[in-house]
N, C-alpha and C. Protein backbone atom coordinates (compact mmCIF):
# COMPACT_ATOMS: atom_id res chain seq x y z
N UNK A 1 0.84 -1.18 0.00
CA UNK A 1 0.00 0.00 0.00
C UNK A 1 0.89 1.25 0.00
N UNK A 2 0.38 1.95 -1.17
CA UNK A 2 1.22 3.18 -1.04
C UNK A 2 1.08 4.66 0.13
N UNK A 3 1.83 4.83 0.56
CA UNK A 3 1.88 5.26 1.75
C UNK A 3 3.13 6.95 1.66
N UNK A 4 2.37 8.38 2.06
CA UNK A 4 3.55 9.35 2.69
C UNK A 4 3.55 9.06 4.12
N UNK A 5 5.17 9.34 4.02
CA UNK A 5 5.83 9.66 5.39
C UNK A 5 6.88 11.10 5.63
N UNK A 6 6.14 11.47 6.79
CA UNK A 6 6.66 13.19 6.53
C UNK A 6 7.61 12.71 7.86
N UNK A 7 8.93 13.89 7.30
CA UNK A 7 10.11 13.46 7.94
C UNK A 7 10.84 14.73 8.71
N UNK A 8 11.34 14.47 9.85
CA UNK A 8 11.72 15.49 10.64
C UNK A 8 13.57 15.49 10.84
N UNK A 9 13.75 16.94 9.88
CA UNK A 9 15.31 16.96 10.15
C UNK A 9 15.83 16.77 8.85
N UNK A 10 15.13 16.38 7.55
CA UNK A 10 15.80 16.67 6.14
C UNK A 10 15.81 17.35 5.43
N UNK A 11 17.11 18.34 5.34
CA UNK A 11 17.55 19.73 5.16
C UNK A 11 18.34 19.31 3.99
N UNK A 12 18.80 18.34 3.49
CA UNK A 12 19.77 18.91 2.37
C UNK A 12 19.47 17.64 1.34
N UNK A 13 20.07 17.75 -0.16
CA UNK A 13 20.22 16.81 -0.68
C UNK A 13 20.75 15.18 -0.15
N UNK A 14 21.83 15.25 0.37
CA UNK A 14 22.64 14.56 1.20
C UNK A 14 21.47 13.77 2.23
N UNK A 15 20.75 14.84 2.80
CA UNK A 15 19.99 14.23 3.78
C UNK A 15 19.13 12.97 2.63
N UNK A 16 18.09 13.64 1.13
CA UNK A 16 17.70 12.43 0.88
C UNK A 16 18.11 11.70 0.35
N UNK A 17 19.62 11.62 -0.51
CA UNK A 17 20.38 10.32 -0.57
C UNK A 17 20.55 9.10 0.27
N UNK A 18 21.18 9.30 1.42
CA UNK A 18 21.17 8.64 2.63
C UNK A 18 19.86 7.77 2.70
N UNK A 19 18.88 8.30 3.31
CA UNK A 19 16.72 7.71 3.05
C UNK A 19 17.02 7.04 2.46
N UNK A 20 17.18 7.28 0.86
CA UNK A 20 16.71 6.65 -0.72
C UNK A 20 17.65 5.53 -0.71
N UNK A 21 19.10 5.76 -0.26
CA UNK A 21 19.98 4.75 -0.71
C UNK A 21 19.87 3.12 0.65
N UNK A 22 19.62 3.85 1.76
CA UNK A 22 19.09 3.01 3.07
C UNK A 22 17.59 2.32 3.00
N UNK A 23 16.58 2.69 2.33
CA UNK A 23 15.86 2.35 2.05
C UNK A 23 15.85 1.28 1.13
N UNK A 24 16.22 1.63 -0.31
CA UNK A 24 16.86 0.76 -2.02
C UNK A 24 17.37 -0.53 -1.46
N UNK A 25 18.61 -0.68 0.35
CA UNK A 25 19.19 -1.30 0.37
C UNK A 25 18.26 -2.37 1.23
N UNK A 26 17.15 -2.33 2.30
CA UNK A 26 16.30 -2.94 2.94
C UNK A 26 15.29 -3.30 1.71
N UNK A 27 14.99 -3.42 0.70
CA UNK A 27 14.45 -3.73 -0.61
C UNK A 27 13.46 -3.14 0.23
N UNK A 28 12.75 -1.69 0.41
CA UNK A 28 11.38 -1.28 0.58
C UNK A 28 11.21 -0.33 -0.94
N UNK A 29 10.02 -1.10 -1.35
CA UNK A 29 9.72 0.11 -2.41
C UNK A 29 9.65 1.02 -2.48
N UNK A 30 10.19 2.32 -2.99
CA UNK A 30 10.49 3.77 -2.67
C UNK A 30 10.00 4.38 -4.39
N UNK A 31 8.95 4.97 -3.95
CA UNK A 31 8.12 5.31 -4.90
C UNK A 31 8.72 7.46 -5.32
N UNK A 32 8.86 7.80 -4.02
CA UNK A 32 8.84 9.23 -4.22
C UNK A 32 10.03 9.56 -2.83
N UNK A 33 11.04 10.52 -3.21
CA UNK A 33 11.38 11.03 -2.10
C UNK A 33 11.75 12.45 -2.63
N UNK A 34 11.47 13.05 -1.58
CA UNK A 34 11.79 14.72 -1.48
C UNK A 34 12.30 15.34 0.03
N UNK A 35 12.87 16.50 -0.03
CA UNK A 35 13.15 17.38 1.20
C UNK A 35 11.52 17.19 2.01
N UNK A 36 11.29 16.00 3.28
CA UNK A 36 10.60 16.11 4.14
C UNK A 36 9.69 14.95 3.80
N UNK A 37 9.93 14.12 3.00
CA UNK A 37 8.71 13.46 2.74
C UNK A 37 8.98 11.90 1.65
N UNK A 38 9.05 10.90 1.98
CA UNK A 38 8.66 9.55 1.21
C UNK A 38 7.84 9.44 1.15
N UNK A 39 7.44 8.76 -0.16
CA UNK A 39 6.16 7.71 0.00
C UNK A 39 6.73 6.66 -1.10
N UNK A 40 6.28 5.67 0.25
CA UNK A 40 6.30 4.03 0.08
C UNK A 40 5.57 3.38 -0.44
N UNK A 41 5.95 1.98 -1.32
CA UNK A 41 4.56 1.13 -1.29
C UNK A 41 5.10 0.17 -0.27
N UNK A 42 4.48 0.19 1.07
CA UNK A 42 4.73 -0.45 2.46
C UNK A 42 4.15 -2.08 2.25
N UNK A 43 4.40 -2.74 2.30
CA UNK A 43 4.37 -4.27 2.31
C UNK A 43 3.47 -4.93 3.49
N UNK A 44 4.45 -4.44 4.30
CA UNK A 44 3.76 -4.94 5.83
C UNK A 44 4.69 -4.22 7.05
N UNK A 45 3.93 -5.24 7.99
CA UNK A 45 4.44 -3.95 9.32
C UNK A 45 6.18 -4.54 9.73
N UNK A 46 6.56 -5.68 8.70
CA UNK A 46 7.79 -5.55 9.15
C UNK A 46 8.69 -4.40 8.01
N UNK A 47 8.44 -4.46 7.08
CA UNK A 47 9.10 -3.18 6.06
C UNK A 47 9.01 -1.77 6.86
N UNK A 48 7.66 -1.56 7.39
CA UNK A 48 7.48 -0.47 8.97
C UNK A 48 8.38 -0.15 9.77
N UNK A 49 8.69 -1.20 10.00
CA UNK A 49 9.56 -1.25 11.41
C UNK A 49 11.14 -0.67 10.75
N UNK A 50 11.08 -1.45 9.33
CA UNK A 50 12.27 -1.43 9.50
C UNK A 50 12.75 0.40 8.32
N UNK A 51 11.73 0.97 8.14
CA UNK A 51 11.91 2.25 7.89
C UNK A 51 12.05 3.16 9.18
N UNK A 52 11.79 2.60 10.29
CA UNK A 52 11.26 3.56 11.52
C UNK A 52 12.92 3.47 12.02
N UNK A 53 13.28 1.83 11.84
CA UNK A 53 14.68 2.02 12.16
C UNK A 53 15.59 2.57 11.47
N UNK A 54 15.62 3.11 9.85
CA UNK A 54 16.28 3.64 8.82
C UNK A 54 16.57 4.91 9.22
N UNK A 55 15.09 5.85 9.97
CA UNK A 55 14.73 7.31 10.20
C UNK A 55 15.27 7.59 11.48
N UNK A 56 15.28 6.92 12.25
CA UNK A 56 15.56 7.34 13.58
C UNK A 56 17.36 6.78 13.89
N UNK A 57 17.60 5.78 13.12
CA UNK A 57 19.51 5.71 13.17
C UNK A 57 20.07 6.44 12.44
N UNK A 58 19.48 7.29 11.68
CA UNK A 58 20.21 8.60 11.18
C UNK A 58 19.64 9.70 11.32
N UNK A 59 19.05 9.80 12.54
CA UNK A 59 18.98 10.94 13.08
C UNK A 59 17.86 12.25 12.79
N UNK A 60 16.85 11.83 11.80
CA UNK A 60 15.35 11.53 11.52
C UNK A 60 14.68 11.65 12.25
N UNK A 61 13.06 11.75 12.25
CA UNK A 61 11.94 11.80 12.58
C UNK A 61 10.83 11.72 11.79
N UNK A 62 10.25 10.84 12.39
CA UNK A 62 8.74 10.61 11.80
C UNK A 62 7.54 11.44 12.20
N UNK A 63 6.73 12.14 11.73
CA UNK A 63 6.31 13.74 11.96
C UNK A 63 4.80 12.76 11.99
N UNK A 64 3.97 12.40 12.85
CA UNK A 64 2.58 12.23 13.13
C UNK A 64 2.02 13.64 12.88
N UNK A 65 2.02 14.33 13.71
CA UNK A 65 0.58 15.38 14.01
C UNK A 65 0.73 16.47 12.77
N UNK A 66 -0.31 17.04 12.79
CA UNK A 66 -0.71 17.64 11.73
C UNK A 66 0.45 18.76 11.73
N UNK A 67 0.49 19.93 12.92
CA UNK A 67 0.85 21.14 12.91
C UNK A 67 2.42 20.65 12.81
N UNK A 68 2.92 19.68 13.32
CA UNK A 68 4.15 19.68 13.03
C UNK A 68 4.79 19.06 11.25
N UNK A 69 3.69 18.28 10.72
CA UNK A 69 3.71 18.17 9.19
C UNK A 69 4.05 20.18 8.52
N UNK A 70 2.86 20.36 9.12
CA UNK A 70 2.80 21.79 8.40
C UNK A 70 4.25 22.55 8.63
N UNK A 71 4.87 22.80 10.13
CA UNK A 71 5.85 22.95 10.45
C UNK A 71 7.02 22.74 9.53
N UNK A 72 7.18 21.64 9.58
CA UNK A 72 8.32 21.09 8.60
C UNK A 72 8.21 21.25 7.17
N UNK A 73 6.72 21.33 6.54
CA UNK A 73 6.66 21.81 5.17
C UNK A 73 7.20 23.73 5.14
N UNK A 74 7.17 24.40 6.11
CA UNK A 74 7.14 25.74 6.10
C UNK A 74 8.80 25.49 5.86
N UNK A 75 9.96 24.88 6.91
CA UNK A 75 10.97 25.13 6.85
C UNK A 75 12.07 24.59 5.78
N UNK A 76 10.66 23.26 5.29
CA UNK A 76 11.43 23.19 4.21
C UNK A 76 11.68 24.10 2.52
N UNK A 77 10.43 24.98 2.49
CA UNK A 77 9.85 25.77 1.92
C UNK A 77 11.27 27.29 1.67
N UNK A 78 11.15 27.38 3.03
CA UNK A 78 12.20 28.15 3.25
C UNK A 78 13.85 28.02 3.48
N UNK A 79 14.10 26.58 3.00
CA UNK A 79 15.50 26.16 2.62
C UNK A 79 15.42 26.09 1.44
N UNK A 80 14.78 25.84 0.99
CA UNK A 80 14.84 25.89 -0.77
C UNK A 80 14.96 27.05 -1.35
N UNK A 81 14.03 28.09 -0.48
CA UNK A 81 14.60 29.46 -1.15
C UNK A 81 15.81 30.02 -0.99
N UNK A 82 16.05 29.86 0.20
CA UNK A 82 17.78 30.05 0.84
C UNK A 82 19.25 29.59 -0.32
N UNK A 83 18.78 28.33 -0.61
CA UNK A 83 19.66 27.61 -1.37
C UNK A 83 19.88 27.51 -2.73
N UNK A 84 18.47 28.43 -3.28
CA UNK A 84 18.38 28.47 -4.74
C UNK A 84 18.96 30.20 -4.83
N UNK A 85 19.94 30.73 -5.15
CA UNK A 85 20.90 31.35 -5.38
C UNK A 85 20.75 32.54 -6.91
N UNK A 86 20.92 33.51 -6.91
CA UNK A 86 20.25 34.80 -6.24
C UNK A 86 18.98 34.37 -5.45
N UNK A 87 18.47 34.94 -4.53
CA UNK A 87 17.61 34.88 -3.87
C UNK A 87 16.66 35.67 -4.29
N UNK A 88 15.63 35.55 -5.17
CA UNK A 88 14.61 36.52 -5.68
C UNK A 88 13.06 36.07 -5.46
N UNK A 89 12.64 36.42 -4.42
CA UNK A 89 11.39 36.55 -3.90
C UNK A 89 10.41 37.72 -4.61
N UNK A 90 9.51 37.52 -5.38
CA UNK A 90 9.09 38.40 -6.15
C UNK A 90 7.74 39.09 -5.54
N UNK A 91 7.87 38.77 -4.43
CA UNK A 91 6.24 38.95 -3.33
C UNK A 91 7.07 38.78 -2.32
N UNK A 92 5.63 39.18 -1.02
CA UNK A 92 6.26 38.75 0.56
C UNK A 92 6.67 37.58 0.43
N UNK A 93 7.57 37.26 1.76
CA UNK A 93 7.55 35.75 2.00
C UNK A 93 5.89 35.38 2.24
N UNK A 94 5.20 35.97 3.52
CA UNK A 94 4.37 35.36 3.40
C UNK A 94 3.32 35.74 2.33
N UNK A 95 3.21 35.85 1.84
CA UNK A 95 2.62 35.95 -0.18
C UNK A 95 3.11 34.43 -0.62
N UNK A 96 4.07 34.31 -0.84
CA UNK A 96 4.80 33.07 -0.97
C UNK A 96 4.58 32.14 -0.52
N UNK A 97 4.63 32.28 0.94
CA UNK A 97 4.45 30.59 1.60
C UNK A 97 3.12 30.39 1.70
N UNK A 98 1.99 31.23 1.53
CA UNK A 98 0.27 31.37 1.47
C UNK A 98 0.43 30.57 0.15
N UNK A 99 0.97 31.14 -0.96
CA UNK A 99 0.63 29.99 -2.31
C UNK A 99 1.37 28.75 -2.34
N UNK A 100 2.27 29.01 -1.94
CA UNK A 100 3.24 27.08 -1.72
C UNK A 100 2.52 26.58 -0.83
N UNK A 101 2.16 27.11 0.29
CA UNK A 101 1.55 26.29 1.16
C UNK A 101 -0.03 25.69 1.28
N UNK A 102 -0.74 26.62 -0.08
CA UNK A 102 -2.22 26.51 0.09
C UNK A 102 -2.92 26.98 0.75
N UNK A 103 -2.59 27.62 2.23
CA UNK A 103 -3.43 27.61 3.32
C UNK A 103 -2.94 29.14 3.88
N UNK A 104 -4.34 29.50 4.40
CA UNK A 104 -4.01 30.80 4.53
C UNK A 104 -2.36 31.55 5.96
N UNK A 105 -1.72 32.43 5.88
CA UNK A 105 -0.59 32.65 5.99
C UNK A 105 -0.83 32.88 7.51
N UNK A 106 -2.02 33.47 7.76
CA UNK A 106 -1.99 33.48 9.43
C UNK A 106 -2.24 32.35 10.04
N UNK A 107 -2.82 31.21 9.22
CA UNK A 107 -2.73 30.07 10.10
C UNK A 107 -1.60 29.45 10.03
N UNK A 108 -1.13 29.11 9.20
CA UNK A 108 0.30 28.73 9.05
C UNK A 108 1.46 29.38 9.84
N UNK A 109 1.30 30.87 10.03
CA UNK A 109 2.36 31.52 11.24
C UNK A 109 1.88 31.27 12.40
N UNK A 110 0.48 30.94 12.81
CA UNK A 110 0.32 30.51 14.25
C UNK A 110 0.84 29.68 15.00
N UNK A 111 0.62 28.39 13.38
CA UNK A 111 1.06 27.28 13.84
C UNK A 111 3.01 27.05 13.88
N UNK A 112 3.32 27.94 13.02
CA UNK A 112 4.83 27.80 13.11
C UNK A 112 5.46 28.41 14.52
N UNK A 113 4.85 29.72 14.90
CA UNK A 113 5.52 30.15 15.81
C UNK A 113 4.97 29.29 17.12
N UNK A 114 3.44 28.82 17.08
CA UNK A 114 3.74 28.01 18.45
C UNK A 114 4.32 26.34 18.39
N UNK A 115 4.74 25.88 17.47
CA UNK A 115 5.24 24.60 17.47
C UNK A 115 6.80 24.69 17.41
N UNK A 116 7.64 25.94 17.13
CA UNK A 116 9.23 26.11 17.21
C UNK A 116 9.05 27.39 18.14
N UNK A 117 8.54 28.06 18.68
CA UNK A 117 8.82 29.14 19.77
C UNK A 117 9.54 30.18 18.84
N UNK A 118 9.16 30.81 17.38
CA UNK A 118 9.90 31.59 16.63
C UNK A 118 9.13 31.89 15.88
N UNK A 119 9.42 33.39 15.30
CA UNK A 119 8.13 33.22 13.80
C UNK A 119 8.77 33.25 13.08
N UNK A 120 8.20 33.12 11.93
CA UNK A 120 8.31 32.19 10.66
C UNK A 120 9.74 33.63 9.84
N UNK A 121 9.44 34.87 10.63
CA UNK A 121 10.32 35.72 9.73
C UNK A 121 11.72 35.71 10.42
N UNK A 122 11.66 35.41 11.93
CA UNK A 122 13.28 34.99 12.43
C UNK A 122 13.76 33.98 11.81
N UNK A 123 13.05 32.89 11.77
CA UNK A 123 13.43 31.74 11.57
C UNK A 123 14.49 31.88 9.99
N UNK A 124 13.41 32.58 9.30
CA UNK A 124 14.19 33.13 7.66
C UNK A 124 15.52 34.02 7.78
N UNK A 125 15.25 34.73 8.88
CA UNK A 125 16.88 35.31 8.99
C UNK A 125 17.62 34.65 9.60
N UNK A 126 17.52 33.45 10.68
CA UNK A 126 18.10 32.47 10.68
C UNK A 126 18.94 31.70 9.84
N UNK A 127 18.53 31.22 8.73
CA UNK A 127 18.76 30.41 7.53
C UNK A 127 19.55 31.22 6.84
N UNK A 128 19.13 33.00 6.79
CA UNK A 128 19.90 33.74 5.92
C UNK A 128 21.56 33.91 6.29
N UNK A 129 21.39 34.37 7.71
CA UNK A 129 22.68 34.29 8.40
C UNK A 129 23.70 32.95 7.88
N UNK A 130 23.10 31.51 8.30
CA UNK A 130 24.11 30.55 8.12
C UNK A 130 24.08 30.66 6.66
N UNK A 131 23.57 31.03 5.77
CA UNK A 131 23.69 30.94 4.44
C UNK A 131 25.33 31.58 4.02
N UNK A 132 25.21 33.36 4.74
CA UNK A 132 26.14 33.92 4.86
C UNK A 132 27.41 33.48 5.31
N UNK A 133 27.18 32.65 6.64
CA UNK A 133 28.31 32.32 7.10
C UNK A 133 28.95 30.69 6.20
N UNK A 134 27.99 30.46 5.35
CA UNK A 134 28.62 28.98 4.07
C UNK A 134 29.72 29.67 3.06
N UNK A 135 28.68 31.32 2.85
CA UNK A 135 29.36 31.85 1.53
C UNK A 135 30.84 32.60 1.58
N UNK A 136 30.47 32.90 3.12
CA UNK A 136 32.07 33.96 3.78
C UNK A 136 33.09 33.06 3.85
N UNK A 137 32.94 31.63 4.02
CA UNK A 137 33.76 30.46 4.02
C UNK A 137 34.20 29.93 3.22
N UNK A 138 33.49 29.87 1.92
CA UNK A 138 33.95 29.84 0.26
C UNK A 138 34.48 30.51 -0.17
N UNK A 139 34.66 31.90 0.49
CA UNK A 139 35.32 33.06 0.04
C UNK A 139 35.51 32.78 -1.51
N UNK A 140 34.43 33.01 -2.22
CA UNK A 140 34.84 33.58 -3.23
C UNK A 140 34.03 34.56 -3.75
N UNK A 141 32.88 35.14 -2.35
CA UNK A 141 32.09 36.50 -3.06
C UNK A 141 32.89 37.43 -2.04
N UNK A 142 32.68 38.90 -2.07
CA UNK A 142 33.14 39.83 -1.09
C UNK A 142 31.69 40.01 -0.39
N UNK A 143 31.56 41.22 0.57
CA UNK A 143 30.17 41.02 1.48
C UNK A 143 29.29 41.70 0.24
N UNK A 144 29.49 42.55 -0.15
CA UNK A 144 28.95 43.02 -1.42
C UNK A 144 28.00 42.38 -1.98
N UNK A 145 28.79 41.30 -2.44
CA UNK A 145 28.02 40.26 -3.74
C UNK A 145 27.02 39.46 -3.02
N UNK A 146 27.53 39.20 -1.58
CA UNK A 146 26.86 38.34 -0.94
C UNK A 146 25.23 38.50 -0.53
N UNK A 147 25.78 40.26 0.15
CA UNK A 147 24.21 40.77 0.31
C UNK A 147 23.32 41.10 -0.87
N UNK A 148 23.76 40.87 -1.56
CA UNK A 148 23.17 40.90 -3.50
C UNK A 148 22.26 39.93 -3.49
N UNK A 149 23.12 38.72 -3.29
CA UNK A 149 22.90 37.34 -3.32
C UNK A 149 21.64 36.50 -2.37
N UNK A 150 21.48 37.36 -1.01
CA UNK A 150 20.48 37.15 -0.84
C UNK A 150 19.42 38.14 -0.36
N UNK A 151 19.64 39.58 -1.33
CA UNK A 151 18.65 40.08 -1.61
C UNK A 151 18.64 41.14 -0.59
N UNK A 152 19.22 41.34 0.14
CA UNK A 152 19.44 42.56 1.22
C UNK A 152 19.29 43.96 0.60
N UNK A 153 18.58 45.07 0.74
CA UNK A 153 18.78 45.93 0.13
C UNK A 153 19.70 47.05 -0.25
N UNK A 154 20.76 46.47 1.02
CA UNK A 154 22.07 47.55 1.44
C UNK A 154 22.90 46.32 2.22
N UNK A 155 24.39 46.75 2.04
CA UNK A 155 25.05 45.97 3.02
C UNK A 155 24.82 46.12 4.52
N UNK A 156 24.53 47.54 4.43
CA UNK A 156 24.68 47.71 5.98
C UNK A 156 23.78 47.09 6.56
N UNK A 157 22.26 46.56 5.85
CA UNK A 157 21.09 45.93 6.28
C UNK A 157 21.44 44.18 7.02
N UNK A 158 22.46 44.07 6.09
CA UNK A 158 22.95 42.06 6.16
C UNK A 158 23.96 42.47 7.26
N UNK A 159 24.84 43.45 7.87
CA UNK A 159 25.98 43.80 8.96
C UNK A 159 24.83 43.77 10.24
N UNK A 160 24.07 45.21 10.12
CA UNK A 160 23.12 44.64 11.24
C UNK A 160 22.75 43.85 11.57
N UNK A 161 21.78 42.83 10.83
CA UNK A 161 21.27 41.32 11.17
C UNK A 161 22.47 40.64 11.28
N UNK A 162 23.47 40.20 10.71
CA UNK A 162 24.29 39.20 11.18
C UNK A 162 25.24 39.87 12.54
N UNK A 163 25.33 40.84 13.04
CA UNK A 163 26.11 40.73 13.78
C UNK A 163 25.11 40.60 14.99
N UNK A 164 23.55 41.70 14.96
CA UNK A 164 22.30 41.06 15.94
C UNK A 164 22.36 39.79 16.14
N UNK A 165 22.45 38.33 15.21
CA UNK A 165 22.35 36.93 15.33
C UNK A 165 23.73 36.73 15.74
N UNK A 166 25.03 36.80 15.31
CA UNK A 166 26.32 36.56 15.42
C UNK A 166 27.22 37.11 16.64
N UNK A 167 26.71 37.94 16.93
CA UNK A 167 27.59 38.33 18.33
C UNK A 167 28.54 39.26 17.50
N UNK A 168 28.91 38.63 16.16
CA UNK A 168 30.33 38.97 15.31
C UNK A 168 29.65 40.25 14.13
N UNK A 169 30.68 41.07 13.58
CA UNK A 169 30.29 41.87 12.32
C UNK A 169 31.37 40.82 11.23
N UNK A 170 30.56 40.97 10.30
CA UNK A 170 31.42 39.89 8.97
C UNK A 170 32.64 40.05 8.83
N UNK A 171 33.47 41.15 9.13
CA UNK A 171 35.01 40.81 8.86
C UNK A 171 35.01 40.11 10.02
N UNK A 172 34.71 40.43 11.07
CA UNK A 172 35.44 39.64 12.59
C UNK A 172 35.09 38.17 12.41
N UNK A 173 33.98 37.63 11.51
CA UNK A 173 33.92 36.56 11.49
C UNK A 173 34.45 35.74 10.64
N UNK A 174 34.86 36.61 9.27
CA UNK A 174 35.47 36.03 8.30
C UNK A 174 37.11 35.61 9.07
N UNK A 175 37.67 36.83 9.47
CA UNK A 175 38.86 36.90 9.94
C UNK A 175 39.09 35.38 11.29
N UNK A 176 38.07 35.23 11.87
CA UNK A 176 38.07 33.71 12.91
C UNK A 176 38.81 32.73 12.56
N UNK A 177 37.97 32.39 11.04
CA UNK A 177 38.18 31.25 10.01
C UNK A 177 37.73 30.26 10.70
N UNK A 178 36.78 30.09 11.60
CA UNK A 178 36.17 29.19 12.68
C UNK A 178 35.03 28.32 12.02
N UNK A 179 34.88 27.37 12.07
CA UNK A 179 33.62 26.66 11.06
C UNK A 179 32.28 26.50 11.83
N UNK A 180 31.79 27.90 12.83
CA UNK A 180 30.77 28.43 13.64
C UNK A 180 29.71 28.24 12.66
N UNK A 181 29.33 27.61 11.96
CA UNK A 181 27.91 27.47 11.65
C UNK A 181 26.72 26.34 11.94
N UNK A 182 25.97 26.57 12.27
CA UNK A 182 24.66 25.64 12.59
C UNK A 182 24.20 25.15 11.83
N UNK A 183 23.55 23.24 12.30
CA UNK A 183 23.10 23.01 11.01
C UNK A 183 21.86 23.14 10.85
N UNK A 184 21.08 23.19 9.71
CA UNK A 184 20.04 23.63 9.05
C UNK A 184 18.77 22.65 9.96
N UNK A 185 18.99 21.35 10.44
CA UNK A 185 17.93 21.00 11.43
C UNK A 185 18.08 21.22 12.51
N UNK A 186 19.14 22.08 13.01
CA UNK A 186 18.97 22.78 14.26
C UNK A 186 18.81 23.81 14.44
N UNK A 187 18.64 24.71 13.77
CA UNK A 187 18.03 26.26 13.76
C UNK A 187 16.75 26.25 14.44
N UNK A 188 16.38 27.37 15.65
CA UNK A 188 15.42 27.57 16.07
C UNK A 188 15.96 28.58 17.22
């Protein structure tokens, strides 16, 4: 029976290789995978078991309740924009996450800010920051290009917020050379 399973903690490509290739290798039929979400054609409750053990030995979660499905569709929503490079939002975010998400934007921020203790617009400067701190580490944009890159309207706008989140202003952090960044399922 074909079956979704919404998943807690898969942030990157990498994350669904790992699933797809751990899965392929327990012979469970793997019909669909994406950032947050398989669907199986499930066999029986031992193929069950043994996805529950796939998700949770690498560090996974299996997302039951509704608001936390929704949850995890919001943040995954908002890594994809992060990661797809210029960053060009052609509307609000929430304009945006109201049509990706289907559902109207104040219910969706209710439910985000009371299921992570954050709203949905920290959380985005969250993501923006470590974005910054991937690209200052590649060094191969200056802060310039960077705040270009994800859409800041002024540098001085991306100095404020990252040093508000960072403790640090971008040279002091570039200058560290410290590999201080968080990962993308631990932001909150």
């Amino acid at each position: 029976m074909k079956q979704n399973f919404y998943i807690k903690n898969m942030v990157c490509d990498r994350c669904i290789k790992v699933l797809k290739n751990e899965i392929e290798a327990q012979d469970i039929a793997l019909e669909e995978i994406e950032l947050g979400r398989v669907q199986l054609d499930i066999q029986d409750d031992s193929e069950l078991e043994k996805l529950k053990n796939i998700i949770e030995s690498n560090g996974f979660e299996l997302i039951d309740a509704a608001e936390d499905k929704l949850t995890e569709q919001v943040k995954i929503q908002l890594i994809k924009i992060v990661d797809d490079l210029p960053l060009e939002l052609h509307e609000k975010l929430s304009t945006h996450l109201a049509k990706t998400m289907h559902q109207d934007y104040s219910k969706v921020s209710k439910v985000f800010s009371s299921t992570e203790g954050i709203t949905i617009e920290k959380y985005f400067i969250k993501l923006k920051i470590e974005k910054v701190k991937e690209l200052i580490q590649a060094q191969e944009k200056n802060f310039t290009e960077i705040s270009q890159l994800l859409d800041y309207s002024h540098l001085n706008h991306l100095s404020r917020q990252f040093k508000a989140e960072t403790g640090l202003s971008l040279s002091e952090y570039k200058a560290e050379q410290k590999n201080t960044r968080n990962p993308l399922d631990q932001i909150v």
